[in-house]
N, C-alpha and C. Protein backbone atom coordinates (compact mmCIF):
# COMPACT_ATOMS: atom_id res chain seq x y z
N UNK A 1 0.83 -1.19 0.00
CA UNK A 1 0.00 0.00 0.00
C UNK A 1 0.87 1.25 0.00
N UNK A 2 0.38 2.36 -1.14
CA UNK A 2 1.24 3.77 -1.07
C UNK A 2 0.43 4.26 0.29
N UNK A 3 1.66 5.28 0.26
CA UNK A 3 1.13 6.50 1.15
C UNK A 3 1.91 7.96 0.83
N UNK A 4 1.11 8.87 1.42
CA UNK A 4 1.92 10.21 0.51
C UNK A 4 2.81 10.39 1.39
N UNK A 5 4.00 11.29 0.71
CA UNK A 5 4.85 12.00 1.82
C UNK A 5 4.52 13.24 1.62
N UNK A 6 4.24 14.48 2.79
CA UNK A 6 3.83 16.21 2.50
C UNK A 6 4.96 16.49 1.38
N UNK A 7 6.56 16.24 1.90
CA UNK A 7 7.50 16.49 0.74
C UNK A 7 7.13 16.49 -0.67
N UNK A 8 6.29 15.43 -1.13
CA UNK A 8 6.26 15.23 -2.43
C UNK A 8 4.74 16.15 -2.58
N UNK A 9 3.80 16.12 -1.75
CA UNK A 9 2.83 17.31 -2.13
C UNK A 9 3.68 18.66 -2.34
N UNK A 10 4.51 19.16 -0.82
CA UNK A 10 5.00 20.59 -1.58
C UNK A 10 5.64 20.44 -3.01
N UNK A 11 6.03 19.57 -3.20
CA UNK A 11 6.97 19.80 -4.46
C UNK A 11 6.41 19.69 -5.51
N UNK A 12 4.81 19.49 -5.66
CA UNK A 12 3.95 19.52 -6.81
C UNK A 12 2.85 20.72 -6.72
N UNK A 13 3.43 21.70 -5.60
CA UNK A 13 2.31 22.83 -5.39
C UNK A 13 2.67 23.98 -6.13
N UNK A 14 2.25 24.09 -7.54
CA UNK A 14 2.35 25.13 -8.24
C UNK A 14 1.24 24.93 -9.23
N UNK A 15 1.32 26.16 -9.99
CA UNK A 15 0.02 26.38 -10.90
C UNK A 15 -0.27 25.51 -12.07
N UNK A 16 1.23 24.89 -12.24
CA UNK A 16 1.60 23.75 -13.42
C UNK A 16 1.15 22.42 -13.16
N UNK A 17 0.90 22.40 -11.90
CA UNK A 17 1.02 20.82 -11.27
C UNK A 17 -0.35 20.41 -10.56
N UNK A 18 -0.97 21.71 -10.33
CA UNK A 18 -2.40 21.37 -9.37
C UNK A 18 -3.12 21.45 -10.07
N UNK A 19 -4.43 20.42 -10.03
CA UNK A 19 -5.55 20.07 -10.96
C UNK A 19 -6.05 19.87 -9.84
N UNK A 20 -7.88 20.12 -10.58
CA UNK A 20 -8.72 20.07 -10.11
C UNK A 20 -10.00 19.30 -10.07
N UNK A 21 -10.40 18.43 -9.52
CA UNK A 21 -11.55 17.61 -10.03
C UNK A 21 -12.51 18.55 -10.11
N UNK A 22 -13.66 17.96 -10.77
CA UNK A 22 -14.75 18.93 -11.35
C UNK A 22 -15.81 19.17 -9.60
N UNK A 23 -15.70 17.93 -8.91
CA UNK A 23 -16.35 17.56 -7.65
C UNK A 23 -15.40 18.79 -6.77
N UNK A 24 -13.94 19.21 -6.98
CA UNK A 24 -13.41 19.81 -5.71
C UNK A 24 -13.59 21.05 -6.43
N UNK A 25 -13.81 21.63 -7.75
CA UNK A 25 -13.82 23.31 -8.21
C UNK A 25 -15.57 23.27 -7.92
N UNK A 26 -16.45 22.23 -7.67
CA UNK A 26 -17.54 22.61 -7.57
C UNK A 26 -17.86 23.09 -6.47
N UNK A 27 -17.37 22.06 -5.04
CA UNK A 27 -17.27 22.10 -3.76
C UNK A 27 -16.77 23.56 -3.03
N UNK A 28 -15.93 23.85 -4.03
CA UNK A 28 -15.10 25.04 -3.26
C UNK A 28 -15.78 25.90 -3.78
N UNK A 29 -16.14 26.19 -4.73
CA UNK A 29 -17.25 27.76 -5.95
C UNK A 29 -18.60 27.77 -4.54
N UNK A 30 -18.96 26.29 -3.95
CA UNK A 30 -20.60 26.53 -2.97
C UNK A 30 -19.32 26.79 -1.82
N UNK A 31 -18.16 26.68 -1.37
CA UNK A 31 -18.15 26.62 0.11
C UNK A 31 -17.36 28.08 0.23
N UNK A 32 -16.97 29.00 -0.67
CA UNK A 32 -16.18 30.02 -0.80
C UNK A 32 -14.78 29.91 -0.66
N UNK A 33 -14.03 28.89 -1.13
CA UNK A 33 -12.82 28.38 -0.88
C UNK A 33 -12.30 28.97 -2.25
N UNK A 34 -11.18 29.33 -1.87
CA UNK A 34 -10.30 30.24 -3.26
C UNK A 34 -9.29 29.27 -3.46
N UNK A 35 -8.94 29.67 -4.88
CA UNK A 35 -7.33 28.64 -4.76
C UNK A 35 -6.05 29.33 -4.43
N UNK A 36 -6.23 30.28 -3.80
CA UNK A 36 -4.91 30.67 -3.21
C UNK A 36 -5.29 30.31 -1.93
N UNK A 37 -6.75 29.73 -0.92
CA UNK A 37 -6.96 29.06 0.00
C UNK A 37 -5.77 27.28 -0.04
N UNK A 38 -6.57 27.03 -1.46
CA UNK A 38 -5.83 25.91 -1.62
C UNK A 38 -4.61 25.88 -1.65
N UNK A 39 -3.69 26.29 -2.37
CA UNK A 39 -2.41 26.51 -1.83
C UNK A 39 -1.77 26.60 -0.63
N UNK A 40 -2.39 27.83 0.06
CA UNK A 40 -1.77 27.68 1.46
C UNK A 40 -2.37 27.03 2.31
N UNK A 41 -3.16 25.94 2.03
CA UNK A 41 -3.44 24.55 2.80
C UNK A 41 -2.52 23.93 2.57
N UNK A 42 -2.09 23.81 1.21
CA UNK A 42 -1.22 22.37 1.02
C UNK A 42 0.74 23.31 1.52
N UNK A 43 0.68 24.24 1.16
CA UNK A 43 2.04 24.99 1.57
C UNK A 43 1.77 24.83 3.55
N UNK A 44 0.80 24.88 4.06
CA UNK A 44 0.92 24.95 5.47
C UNK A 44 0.84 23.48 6.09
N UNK A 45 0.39 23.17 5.13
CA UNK A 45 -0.51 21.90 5.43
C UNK A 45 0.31 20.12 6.57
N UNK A 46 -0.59 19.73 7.00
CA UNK A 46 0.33 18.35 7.44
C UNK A 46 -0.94 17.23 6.91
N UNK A 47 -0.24 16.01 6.85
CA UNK A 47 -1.15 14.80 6.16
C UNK A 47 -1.22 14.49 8.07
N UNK A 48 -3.54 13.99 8.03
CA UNK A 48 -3.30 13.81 8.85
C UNK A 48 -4.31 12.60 8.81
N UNK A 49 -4.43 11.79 7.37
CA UNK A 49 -4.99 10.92 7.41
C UNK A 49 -4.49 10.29 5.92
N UNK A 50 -4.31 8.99 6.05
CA UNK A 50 -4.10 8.87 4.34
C UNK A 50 -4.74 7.54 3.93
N UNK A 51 -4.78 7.78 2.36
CA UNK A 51 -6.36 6.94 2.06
C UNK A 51 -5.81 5.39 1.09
N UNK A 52 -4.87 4.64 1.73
CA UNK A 52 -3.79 3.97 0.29
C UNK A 52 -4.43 3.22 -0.58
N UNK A 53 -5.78 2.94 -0.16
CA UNK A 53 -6.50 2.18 -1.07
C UNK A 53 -7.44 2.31 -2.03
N UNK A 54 -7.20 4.69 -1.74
CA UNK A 54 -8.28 5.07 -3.09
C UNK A 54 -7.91 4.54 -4.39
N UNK A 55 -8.87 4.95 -5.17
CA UNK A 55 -8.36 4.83 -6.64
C UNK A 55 -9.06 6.13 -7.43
N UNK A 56 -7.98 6.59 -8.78
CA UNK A 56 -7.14 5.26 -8.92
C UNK A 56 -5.74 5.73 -8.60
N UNK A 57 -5.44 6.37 -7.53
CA UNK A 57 -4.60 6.67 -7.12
C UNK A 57 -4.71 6.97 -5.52
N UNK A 58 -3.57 6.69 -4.39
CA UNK A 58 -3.60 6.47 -2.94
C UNK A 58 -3.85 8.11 -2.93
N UNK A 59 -5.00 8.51 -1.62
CA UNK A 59 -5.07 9.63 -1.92
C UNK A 59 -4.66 9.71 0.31
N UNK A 60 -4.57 11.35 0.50
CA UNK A 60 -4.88 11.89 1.88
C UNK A 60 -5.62 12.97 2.17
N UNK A 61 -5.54 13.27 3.48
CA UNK A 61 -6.23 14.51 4.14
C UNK A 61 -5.05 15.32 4.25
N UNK A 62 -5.31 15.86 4.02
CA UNK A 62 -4.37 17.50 4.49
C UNK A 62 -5.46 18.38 5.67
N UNK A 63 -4.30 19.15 6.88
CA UNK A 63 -4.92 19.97 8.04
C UNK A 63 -4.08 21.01 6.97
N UNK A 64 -4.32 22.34 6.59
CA UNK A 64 -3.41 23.45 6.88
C UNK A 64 -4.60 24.76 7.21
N UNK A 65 -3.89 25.98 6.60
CA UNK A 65 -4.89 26.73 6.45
C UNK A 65 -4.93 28.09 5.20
N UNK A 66 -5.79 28.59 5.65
CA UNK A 66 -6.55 29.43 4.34
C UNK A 66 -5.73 30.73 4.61
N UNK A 67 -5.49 31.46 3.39
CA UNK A 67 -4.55 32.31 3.77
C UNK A 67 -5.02 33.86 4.73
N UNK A 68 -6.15 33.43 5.30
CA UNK A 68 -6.84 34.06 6.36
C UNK A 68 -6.87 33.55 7.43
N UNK A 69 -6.02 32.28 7.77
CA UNK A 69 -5.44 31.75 8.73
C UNK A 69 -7.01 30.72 9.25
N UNK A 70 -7.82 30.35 8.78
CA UNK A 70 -8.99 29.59 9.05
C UNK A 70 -8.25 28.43 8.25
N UNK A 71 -8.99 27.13 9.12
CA UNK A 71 -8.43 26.17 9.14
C UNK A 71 -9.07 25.04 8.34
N UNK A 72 -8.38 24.37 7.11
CA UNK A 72 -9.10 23.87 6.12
C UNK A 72 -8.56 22.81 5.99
N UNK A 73 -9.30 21.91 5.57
CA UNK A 73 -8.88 20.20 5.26
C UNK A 73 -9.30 19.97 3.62
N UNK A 74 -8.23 19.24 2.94
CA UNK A 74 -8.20 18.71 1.52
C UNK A 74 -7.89 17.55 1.29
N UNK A 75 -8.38 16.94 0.48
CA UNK A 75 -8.05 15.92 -0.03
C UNK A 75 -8.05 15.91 -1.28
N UNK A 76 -6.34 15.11 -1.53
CA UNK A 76 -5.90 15.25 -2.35
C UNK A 76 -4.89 13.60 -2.90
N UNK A 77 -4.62 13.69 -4.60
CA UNK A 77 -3.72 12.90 -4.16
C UNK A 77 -2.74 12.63 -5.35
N UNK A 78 -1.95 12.10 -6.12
CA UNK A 78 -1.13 12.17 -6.34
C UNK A 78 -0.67 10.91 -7.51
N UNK A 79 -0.65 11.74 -8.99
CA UNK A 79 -0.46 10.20 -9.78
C UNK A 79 -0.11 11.38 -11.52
N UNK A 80 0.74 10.31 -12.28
CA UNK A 80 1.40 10.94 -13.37
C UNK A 80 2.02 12.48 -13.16
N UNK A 81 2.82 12.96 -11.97
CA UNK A 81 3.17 14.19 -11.91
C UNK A 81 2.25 14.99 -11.44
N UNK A 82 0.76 14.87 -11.15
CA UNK A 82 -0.11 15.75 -10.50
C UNK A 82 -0.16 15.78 -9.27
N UNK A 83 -0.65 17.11 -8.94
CA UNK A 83 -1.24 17.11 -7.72
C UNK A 83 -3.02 17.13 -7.60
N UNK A 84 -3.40 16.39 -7.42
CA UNK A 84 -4.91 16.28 -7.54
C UNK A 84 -6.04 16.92 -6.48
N UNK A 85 -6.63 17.59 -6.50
CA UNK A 85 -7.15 18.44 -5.55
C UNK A 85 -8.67 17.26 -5.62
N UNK A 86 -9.04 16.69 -5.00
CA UNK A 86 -10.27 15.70 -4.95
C UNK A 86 -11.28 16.44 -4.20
N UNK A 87 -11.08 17.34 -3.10
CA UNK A 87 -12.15 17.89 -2.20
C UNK A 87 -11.41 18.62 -1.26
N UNK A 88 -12.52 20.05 -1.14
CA UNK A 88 -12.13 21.02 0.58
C UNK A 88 -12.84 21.12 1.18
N UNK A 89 -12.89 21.36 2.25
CA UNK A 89 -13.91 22.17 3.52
C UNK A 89 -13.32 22.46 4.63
N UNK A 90 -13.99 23.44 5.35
CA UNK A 90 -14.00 23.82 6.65
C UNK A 90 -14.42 23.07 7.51
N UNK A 91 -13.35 22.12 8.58
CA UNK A 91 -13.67 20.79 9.42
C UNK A 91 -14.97 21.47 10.37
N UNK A 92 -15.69 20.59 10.82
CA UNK A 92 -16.67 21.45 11.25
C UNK A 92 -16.30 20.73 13.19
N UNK A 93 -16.32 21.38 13.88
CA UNK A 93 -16.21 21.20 15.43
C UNK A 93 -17.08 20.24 16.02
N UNK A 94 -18.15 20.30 15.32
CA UNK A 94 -18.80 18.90 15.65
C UNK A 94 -18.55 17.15 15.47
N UNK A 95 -17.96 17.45 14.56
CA UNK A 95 -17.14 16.15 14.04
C UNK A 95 -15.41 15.76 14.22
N UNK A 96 -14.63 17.13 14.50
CA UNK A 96 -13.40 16.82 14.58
C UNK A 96 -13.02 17.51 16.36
N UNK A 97 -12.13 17.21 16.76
CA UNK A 97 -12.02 18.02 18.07
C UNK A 97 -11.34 19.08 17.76
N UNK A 98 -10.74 19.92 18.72
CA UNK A 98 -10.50 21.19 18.52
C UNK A 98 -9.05 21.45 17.49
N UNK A 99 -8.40 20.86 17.76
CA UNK A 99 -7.18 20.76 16.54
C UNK A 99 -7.48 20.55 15.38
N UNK A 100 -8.76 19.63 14.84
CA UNK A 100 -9.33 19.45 14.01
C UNK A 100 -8.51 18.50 13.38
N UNK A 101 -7.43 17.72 13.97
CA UNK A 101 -6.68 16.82 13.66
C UNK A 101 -7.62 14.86 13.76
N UNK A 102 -8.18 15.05 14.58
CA UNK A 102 -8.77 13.83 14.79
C UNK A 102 -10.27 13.97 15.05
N UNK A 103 -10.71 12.87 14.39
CA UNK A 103 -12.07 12.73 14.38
C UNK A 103 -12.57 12.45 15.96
N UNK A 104 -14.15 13.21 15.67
CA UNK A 104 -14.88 12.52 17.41
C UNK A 104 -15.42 11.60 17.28
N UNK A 105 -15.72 10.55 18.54
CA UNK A 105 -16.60 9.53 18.27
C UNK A 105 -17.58 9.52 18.43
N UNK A 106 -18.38 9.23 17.47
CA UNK A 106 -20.04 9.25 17.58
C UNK A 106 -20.66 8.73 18.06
């Protein structure tokens, strides 16, 4: 099973390299997420979950934040030289604890 390293996300975070699924430019246009949000998620960002058995490529969560310093989670992942932007949002406090690093139990 892959797993990402952040190293190899920063090193694919530029305007050449980040793509967008049609599901994560839709997600972000309803949730007000910019892509200079996206960026400095993945430039701030830490993997704090990773997915090795998406397809068709191992994907993760990214914690970083928005360049308004609000705190955003992505998933993303990583195949032929891309960086794949799959989905964003704003973790919501009800579901993650206060770091927004780990999930609550329901």
């Amino acid at each position: 099973m892959d797993t990402i390293r952040i190293e190899d996300i920063w090193a694919l975070c530029s305007d050449q390299t980040i793509f967008m699924t049609q599901h994560a430019h839709d997600r972000c246009r309803e949730r007000g997420i910019k892509y200079k949000d996206l960026k400095s998620t993945i430039l701030t960002g830490e993997i704090i979950e990773q997915y090795p058995t998406d397809t068709p490529y191992p994907s993760c969560l990214l914690l970083g934040v928005t360049v308004n310093h609000k705190p955003l989670h992505l998933v993303c992942s990583i195949g032929t030289g891309i960086l794949w932007i799959i989905t964003a949002y704003f973790p919501n406090s009800e579901k993650w604890d206060n770091n927004f690093k780990t999930r609550k139990e329901l």
